[in-house]
PDB file of N, CA and C in Angstrom:
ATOM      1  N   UNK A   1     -38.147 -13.305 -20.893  1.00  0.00           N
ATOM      2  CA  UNK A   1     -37.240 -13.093 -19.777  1.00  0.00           C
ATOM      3  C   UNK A   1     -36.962 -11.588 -19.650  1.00  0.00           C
ATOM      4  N   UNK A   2     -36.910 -11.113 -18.332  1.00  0.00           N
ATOM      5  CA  UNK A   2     -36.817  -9.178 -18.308  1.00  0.00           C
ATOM      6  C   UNK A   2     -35.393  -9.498 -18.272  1.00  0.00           C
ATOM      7  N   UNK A   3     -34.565  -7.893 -18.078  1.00  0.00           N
ATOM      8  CA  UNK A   3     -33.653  -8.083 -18.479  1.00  0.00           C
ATOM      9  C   UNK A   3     -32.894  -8.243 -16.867  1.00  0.00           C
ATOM     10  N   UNK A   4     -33.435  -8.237 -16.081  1.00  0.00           N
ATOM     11  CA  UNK A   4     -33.236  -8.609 -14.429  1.00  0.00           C
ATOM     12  C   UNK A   4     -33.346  -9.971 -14.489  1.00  0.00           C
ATOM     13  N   UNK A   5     -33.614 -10.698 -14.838  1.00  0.00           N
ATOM     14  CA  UNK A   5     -33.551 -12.351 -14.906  1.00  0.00           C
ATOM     15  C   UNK A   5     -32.602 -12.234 -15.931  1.00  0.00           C
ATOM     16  N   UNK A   6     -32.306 -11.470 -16.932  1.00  0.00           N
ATOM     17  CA  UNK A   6     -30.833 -11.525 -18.026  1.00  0.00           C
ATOM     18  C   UNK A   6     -29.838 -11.230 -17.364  1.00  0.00           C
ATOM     19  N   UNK A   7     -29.552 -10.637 -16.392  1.00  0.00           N
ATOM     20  CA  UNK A   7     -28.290  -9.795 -15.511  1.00  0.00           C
ATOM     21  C   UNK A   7     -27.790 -11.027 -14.767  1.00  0.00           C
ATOM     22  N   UNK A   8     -29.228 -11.652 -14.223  1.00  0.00           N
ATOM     23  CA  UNK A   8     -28.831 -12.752 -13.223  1.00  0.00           C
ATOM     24  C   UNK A   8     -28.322 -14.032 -13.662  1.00  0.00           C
ATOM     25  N   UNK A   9     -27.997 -14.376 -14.658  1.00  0.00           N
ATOM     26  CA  UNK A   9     -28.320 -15.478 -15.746  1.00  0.00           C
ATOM     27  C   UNK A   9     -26.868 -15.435 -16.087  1.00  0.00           C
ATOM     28  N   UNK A  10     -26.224 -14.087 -16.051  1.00  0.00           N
ATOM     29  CA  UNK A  10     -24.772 -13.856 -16.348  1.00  0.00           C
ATOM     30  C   UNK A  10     -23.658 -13.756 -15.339  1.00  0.00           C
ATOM     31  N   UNK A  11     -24.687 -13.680 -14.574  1.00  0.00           N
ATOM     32  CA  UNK A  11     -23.700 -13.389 -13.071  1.00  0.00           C
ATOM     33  C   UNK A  11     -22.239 -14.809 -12.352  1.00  0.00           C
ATOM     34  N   UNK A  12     -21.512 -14.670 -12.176  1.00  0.00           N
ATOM     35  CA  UNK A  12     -20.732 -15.953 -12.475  1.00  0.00           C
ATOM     36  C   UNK A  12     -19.566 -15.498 -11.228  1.00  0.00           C
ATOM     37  N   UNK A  13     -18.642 -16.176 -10.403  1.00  0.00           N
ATOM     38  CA  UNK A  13     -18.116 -15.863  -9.576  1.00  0.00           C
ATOM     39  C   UNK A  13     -16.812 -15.433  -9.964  1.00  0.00           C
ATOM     40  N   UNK A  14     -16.451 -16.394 -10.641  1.00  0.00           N
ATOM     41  CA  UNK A  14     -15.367 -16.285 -11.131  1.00  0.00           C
ATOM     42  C   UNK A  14     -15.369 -15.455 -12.222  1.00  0.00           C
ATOM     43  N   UNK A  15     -16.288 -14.915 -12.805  1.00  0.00           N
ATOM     44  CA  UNK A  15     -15.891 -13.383 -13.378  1.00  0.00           C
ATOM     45  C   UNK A  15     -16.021 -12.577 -12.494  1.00  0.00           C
ATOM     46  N   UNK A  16     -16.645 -12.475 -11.688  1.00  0.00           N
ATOM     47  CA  UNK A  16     -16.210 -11.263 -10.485  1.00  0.00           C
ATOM     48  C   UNK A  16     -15.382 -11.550 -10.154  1.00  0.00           C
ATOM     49  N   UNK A  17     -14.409 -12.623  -9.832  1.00  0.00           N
ATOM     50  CA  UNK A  17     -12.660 -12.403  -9.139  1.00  0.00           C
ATOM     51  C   UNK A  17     -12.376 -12.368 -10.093  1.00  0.00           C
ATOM     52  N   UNK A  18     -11.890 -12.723 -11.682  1.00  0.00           N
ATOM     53  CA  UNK A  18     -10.917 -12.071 -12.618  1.00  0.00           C
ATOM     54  C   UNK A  18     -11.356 -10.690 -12.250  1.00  0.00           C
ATOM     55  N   UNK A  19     -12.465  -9.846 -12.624  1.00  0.00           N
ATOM     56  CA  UNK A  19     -13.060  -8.423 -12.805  1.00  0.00           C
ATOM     57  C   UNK A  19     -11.994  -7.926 -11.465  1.00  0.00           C
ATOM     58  N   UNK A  20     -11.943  -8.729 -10.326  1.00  0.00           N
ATOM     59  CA  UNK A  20     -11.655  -7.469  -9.432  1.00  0.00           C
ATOM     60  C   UNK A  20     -10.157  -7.711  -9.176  1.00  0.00           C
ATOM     61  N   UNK A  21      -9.877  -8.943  -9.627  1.00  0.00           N
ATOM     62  CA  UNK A  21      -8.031  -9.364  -8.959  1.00  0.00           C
ATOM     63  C   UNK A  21      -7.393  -8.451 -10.562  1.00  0.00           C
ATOM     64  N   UNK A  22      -7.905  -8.550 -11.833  1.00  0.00           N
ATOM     65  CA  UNK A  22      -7.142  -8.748 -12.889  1.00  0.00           C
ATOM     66  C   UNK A  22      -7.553  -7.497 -14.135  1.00  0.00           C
ATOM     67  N   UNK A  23      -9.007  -6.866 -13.278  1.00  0.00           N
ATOM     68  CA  UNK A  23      -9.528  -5.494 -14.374  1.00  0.00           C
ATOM     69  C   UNK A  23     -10.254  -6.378 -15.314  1.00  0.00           C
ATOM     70  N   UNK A  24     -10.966  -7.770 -15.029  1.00  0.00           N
ATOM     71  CA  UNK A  24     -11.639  -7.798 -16.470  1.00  0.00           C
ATOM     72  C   UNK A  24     -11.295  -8.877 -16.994  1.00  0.00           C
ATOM     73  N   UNK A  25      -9.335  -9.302 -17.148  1.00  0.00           N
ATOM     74  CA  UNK A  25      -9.179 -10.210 -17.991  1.00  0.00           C
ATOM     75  C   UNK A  25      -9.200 -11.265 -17.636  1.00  0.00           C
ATOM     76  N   UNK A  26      -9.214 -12.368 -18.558  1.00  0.00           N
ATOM     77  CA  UNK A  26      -9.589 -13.810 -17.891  1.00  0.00           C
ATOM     78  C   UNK A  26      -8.107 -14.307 -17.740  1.00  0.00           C
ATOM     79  N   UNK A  27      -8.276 -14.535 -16.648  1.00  0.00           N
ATOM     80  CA  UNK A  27      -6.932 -15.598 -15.689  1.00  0.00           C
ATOM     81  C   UNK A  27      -7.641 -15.796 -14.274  1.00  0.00           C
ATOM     82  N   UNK A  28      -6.576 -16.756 -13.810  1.00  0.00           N
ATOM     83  CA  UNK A  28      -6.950 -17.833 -12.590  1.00  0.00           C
ATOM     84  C   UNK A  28      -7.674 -18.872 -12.851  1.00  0.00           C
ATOM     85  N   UNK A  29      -8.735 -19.184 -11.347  1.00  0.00           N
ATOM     86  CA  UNK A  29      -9.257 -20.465 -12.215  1.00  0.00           C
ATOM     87  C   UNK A  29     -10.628 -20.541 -13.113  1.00  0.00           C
ATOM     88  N   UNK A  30     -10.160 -21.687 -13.999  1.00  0.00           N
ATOM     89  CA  UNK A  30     -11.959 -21.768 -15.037  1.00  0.00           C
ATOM     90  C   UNK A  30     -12.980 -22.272 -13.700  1.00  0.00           C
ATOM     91  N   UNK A  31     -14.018 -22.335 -14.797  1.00  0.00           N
ATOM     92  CA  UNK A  31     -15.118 -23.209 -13.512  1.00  0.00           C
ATOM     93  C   UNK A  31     -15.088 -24.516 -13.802  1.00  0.00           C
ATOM     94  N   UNK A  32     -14.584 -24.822 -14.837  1.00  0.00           N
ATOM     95  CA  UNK A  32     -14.207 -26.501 -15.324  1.00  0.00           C
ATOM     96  C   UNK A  32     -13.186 -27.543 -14.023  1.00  0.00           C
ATOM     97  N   UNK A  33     -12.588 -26.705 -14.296  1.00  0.00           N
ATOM     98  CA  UNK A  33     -11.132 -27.491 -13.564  1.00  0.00           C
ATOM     99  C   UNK A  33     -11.525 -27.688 -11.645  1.00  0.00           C
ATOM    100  N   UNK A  34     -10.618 -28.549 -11.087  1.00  0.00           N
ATOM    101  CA  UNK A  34     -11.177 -28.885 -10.045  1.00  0.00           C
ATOM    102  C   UNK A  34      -9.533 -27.799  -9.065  1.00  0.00           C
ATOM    103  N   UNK A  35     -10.130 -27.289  -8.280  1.00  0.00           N
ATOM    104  CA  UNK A  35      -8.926 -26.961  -7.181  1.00  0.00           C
ATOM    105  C   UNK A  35      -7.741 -27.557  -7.516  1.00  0.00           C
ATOM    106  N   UNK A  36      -7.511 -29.308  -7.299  1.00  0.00           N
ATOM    107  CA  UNK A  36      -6.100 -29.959  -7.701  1.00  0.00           C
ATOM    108  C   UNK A  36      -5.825 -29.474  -8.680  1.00  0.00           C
ATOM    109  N   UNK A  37      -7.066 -30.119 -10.021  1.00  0.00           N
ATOM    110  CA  UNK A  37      -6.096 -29.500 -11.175  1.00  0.00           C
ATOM    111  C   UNK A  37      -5.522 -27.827 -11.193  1.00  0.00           C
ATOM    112  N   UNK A  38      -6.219 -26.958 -10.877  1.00  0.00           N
ATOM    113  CA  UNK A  38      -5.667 -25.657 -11.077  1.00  0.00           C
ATOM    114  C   UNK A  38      -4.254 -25.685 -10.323  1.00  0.00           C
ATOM    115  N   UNK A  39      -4.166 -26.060  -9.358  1.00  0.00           N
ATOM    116  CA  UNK A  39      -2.808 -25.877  -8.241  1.00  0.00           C
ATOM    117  C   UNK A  39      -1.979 -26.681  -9.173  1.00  0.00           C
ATOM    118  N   UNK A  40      -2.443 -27.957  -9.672  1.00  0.00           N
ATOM    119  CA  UNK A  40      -1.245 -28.551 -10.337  1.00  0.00           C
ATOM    120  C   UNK A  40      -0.810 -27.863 -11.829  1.00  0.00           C
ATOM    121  N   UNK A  41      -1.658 -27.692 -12.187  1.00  0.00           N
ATOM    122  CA  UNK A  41      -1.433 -26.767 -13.611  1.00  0.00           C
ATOM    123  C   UNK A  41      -0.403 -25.296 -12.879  1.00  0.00           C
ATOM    124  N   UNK A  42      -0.836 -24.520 -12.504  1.00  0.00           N
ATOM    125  CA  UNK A  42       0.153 -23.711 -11.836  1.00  0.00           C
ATOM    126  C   UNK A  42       1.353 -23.719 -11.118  1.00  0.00           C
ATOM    127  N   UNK A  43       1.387 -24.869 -10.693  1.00  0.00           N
ATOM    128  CA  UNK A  43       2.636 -25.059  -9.888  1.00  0.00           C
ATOM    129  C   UNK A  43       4.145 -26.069 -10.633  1.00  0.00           C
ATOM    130  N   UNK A  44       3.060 -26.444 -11.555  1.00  0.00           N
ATOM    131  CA  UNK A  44       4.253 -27.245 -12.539  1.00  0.00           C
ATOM    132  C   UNK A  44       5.173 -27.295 -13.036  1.00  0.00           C
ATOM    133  N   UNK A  45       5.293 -25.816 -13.639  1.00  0.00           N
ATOM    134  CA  UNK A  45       5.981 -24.882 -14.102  1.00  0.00           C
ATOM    135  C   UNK A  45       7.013 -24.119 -13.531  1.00  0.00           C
ATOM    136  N   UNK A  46       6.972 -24.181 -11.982  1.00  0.00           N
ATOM    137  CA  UNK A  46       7.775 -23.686 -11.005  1.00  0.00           C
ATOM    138  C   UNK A  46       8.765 -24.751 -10.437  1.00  0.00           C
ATOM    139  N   UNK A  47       8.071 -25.901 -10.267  1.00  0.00           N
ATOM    140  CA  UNK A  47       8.866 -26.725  -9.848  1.00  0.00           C
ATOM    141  C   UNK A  47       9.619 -27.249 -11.103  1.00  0.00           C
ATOM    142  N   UNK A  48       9.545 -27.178 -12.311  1.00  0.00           N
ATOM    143  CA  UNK A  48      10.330 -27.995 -13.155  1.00  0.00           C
ATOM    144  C   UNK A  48      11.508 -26.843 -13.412  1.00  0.00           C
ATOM    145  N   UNK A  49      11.122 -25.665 -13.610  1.00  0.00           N
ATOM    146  CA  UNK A  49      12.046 -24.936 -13.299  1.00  0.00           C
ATOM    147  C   UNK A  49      13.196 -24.600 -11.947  1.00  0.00           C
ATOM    148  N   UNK A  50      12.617 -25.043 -10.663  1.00  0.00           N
ATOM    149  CA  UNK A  50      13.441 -25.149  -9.336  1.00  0.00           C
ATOM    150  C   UNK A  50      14.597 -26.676  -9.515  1.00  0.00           C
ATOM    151  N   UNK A  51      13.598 -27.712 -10.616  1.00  0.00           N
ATOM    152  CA  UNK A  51      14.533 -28.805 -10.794  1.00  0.00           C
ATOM    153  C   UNK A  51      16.095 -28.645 -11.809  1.00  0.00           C
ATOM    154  N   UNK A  52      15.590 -27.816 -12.817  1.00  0.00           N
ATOM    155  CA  UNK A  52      16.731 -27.356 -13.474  1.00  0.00           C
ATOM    156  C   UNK A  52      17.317 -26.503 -12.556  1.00  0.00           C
ATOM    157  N   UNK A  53      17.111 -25.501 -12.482  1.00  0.00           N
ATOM    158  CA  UNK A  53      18.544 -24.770 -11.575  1.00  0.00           C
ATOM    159  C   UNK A  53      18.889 -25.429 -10.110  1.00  0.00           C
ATOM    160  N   UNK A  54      18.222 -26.343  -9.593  1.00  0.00           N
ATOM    161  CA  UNK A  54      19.140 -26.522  -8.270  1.00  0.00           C
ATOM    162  C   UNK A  54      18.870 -28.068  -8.407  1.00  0.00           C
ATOM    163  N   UNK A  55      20.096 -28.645  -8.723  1.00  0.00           N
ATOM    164  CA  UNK A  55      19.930 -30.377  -9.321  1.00  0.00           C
ATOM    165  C   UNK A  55      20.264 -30.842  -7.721  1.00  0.00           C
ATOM    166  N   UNK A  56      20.759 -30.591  -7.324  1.00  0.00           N
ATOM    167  CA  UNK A  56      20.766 -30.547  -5.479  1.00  0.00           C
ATOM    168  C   UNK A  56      19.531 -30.256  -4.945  1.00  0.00           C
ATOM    169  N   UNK A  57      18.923 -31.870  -4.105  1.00  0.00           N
ATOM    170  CA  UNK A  57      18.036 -31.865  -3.583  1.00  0.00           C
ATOM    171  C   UNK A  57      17.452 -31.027  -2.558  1.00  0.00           C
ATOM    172  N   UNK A  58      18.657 -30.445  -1.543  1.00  0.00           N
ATOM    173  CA  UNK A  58      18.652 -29.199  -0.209  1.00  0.00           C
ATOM    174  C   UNK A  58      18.422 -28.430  -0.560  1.00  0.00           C
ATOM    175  N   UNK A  59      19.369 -27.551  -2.095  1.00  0.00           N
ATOM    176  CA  UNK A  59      18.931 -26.200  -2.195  1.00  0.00           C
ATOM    177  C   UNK A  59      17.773 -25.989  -3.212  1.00  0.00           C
ATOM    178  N   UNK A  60      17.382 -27.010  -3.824  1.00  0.00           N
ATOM    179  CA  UNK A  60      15.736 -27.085  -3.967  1.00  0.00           C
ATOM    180  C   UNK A  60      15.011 -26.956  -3.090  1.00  0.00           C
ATOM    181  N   UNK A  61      15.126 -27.974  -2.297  1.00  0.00           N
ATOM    182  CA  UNK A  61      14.023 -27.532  -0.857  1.00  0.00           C
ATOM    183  C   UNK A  61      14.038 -26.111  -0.421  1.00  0.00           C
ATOM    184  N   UNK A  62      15.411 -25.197  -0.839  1.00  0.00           N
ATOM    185  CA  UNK A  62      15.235 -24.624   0.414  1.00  0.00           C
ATOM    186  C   UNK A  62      14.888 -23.208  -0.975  1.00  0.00           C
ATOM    187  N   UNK A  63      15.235 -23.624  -1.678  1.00  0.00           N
ATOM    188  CA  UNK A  63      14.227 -22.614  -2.752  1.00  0.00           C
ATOM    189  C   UNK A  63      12.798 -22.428  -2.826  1.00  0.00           C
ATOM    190  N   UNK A  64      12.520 -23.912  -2.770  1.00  0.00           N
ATOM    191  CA  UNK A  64      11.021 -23.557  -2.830  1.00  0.00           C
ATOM    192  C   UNK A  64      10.606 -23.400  -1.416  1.00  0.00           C
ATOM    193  N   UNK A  65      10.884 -23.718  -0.526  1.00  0.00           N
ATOM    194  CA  UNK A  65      10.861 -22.719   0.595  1.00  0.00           C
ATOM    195  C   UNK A  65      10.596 -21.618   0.862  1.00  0.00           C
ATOM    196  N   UNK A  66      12.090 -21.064   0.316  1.00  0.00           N
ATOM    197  CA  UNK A  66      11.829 -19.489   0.023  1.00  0.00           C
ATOM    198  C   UNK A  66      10.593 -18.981  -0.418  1.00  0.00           C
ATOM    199  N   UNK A  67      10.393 -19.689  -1.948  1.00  0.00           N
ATOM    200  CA  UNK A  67       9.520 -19.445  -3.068  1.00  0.00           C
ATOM    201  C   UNK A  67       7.633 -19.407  -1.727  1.00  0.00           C
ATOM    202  N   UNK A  68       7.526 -20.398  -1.114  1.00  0.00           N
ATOM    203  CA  UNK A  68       6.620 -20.651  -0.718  1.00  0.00           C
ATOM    204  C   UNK A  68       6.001 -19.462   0.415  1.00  0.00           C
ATOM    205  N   UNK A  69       7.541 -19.061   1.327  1.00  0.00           N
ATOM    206  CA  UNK A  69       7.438 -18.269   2.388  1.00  0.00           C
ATOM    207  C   UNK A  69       6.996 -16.958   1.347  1.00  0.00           C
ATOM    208  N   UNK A  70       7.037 -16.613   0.314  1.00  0.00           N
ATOM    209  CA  UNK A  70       6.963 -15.177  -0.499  1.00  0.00           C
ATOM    210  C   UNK A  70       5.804 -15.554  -0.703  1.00  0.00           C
ATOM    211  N   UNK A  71       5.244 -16.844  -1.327  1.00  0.00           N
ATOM    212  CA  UNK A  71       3.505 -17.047  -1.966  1.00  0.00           C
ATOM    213  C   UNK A  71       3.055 -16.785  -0.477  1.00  0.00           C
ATOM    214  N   UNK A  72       3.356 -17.472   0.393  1.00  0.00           N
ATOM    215  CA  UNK A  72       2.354 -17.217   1.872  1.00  0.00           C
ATOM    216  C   UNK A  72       2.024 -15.293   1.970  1.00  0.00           C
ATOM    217  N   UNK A  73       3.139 -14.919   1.789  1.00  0.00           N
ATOM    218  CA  UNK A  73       2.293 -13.682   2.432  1.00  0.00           C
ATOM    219  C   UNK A  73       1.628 -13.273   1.129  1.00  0.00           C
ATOM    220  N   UNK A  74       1.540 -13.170  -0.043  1.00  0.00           N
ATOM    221  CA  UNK A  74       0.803 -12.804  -1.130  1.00  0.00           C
ATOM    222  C   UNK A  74      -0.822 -13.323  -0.672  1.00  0.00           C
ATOM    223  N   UNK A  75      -0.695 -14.667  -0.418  1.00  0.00           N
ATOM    224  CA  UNK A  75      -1.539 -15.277   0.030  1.00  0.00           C
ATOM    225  C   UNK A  75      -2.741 -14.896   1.211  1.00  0.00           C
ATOM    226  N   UNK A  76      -1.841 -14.422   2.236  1.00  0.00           N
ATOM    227  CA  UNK A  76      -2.271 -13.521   3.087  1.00  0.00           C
ATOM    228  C   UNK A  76      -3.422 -12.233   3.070  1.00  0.00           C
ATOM    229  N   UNK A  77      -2.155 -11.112   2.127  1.00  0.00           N
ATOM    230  CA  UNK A  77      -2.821 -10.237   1.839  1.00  0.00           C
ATOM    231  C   UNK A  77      -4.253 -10.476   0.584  1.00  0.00           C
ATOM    232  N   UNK A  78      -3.896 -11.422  -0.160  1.00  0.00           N
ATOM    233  CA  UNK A  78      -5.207 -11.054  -1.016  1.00  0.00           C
ATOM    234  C   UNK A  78      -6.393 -11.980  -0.050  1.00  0.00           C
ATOM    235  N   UNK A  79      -6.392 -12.952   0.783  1.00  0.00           N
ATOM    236  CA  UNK A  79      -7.107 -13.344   1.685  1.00  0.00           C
ATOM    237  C   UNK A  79      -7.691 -11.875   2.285  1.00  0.00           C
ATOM    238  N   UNK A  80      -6.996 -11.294   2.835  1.00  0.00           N
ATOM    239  CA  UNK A  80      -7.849 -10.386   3.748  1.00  0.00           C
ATOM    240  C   UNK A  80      -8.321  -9.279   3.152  1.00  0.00           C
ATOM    241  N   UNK A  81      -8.175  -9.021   1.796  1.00  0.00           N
ATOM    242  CA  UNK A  81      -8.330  -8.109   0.819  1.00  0.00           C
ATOM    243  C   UNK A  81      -9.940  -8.934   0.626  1.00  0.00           C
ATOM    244  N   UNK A  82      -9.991 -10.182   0.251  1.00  0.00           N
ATOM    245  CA  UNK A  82     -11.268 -10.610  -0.552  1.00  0.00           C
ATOM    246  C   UNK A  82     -11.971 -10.519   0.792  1.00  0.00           C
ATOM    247  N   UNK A  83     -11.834 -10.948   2.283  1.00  0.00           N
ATOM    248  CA  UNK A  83     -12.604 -10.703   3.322  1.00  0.00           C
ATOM    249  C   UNK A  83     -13.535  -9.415   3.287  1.00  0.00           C
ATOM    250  N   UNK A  84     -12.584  -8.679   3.327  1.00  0.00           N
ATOM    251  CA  UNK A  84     -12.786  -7.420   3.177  1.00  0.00           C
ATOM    252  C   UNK A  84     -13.762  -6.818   2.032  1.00  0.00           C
ATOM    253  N   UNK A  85     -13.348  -7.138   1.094  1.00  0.00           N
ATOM    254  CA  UNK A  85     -14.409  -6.824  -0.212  1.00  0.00           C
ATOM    255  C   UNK A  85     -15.829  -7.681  -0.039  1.00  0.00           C
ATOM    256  N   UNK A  86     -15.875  -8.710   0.355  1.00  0.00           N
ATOM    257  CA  UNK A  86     -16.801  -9.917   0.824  1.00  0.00           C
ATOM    258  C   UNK A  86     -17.796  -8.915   1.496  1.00  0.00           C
ATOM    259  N   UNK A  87     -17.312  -8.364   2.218  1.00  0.00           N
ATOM    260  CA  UNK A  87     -17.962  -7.669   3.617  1.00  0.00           C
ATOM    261  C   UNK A  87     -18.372  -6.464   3.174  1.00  0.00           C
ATOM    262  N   UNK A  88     -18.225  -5.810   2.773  1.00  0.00           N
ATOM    263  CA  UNK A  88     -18.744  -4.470   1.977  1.00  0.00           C
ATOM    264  C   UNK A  88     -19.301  -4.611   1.138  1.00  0.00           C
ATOM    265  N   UNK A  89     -19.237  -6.122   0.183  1.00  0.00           N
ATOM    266  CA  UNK A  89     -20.281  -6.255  -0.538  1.00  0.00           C
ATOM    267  C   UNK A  89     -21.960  -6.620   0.469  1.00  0.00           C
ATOM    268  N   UNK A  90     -21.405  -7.585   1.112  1.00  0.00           N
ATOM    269  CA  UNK A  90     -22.853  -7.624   1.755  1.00  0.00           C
ATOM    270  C   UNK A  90     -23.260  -7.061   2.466  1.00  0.00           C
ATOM    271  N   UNK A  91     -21.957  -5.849   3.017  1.00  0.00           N
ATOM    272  CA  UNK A  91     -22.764  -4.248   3.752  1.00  0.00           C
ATOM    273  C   UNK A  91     -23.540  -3.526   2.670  1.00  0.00           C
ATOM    274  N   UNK A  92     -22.730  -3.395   1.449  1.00  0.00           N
ATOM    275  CA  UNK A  92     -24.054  -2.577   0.292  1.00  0.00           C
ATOM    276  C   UNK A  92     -25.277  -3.271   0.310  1.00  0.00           C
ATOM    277  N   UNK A  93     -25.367  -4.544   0.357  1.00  0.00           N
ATOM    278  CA  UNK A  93     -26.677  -5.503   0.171  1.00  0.00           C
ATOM    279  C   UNK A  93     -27.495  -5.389   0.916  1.00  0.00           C
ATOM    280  N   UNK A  94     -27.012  -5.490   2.375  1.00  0.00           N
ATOM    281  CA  UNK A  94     -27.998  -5.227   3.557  1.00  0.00           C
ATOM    282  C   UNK A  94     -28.508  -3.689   3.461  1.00  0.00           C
ATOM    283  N   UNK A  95     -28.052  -2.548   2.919  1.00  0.00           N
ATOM    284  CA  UNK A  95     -28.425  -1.109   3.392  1.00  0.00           C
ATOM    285  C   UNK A  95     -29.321  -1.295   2.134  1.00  0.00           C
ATOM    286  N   UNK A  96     -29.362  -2.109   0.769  1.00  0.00           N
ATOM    287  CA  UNK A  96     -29.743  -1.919  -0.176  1.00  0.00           C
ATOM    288  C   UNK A  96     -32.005  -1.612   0.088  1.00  0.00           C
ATOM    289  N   UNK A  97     -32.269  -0.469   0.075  1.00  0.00           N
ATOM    290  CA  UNK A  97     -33.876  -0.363   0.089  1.00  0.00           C
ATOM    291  C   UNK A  97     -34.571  -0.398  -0.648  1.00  0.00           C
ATOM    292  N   UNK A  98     -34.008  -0.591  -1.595  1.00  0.00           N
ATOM    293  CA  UNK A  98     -34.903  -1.327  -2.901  1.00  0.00           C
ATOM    294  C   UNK A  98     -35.783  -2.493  -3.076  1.00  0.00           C
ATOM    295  N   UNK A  99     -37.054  -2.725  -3.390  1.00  0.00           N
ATOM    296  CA  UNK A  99     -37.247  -3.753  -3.079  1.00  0.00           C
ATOM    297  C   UNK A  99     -37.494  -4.218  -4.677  1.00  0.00           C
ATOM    298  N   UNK A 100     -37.277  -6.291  -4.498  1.00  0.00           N
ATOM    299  CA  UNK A 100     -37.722  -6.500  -5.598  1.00  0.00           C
ATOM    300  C   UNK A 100     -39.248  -6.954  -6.454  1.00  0.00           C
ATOM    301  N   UNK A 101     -39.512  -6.116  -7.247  1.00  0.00           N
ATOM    302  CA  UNK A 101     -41.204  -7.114  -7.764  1.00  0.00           C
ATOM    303  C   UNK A 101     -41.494  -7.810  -8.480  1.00  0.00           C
ATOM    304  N   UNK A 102     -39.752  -8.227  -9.350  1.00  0.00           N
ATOM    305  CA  UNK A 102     -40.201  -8.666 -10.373  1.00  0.00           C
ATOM    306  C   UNK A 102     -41.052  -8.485 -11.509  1.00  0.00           C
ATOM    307  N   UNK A 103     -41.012  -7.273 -11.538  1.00  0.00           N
ATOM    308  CA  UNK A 103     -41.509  -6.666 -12.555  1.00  0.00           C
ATOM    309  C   UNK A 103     -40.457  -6.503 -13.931  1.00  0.00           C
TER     310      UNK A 103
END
């Protein structure tokens, strides 16, 4: 195997979003886990905590509300952040004149 079929062999998505959201370290999601589970594993922790401090059903709601209206725009911006990176990656790709021979 050259070491261009070794590069490719390592290449993984989800280490490129830890690498670019986190510098490298591993957090977010594995490649194991399915979407639900990750959201539920993450969100578990928030809501059991919104259940202890507001034993009142309204100002729970309206906490995680809050809580939700603050994730939306986080949400937002790293959406149009990864667009963005998306797109400049496959602008480097397309200008890329290299060709390959497999050599």
């Amino acid at each position: 195997m050259s070491y261009i079929d070794d590069t490719f062999s390592r290449m993984d998505m989800h280490q490129i979003i830890n690498f670019l959201l986190y510098g490298g370290m591993e957090r977010g999601m594995d490649t194991v886990s399915s979407y639900h589970d990750t959201l539920k594993k993450g969100c578990d922790p928030i809501y059991k905590r919104l259940d202890s401090l507001y034993p009142d059903e309204t100002e729970r709601d309206e906490a995680a509300a809050d809580l939700s209206e603050a994730l939306t725009a986080y949400e937002y911006v790293y959406m149009d952040l990864g667009i963005k990176a998306g797109a400049r990656l496959i602008y480097q790709l397309l200008l890329t004149t290299e060709k390959v021979t497999g050599k």
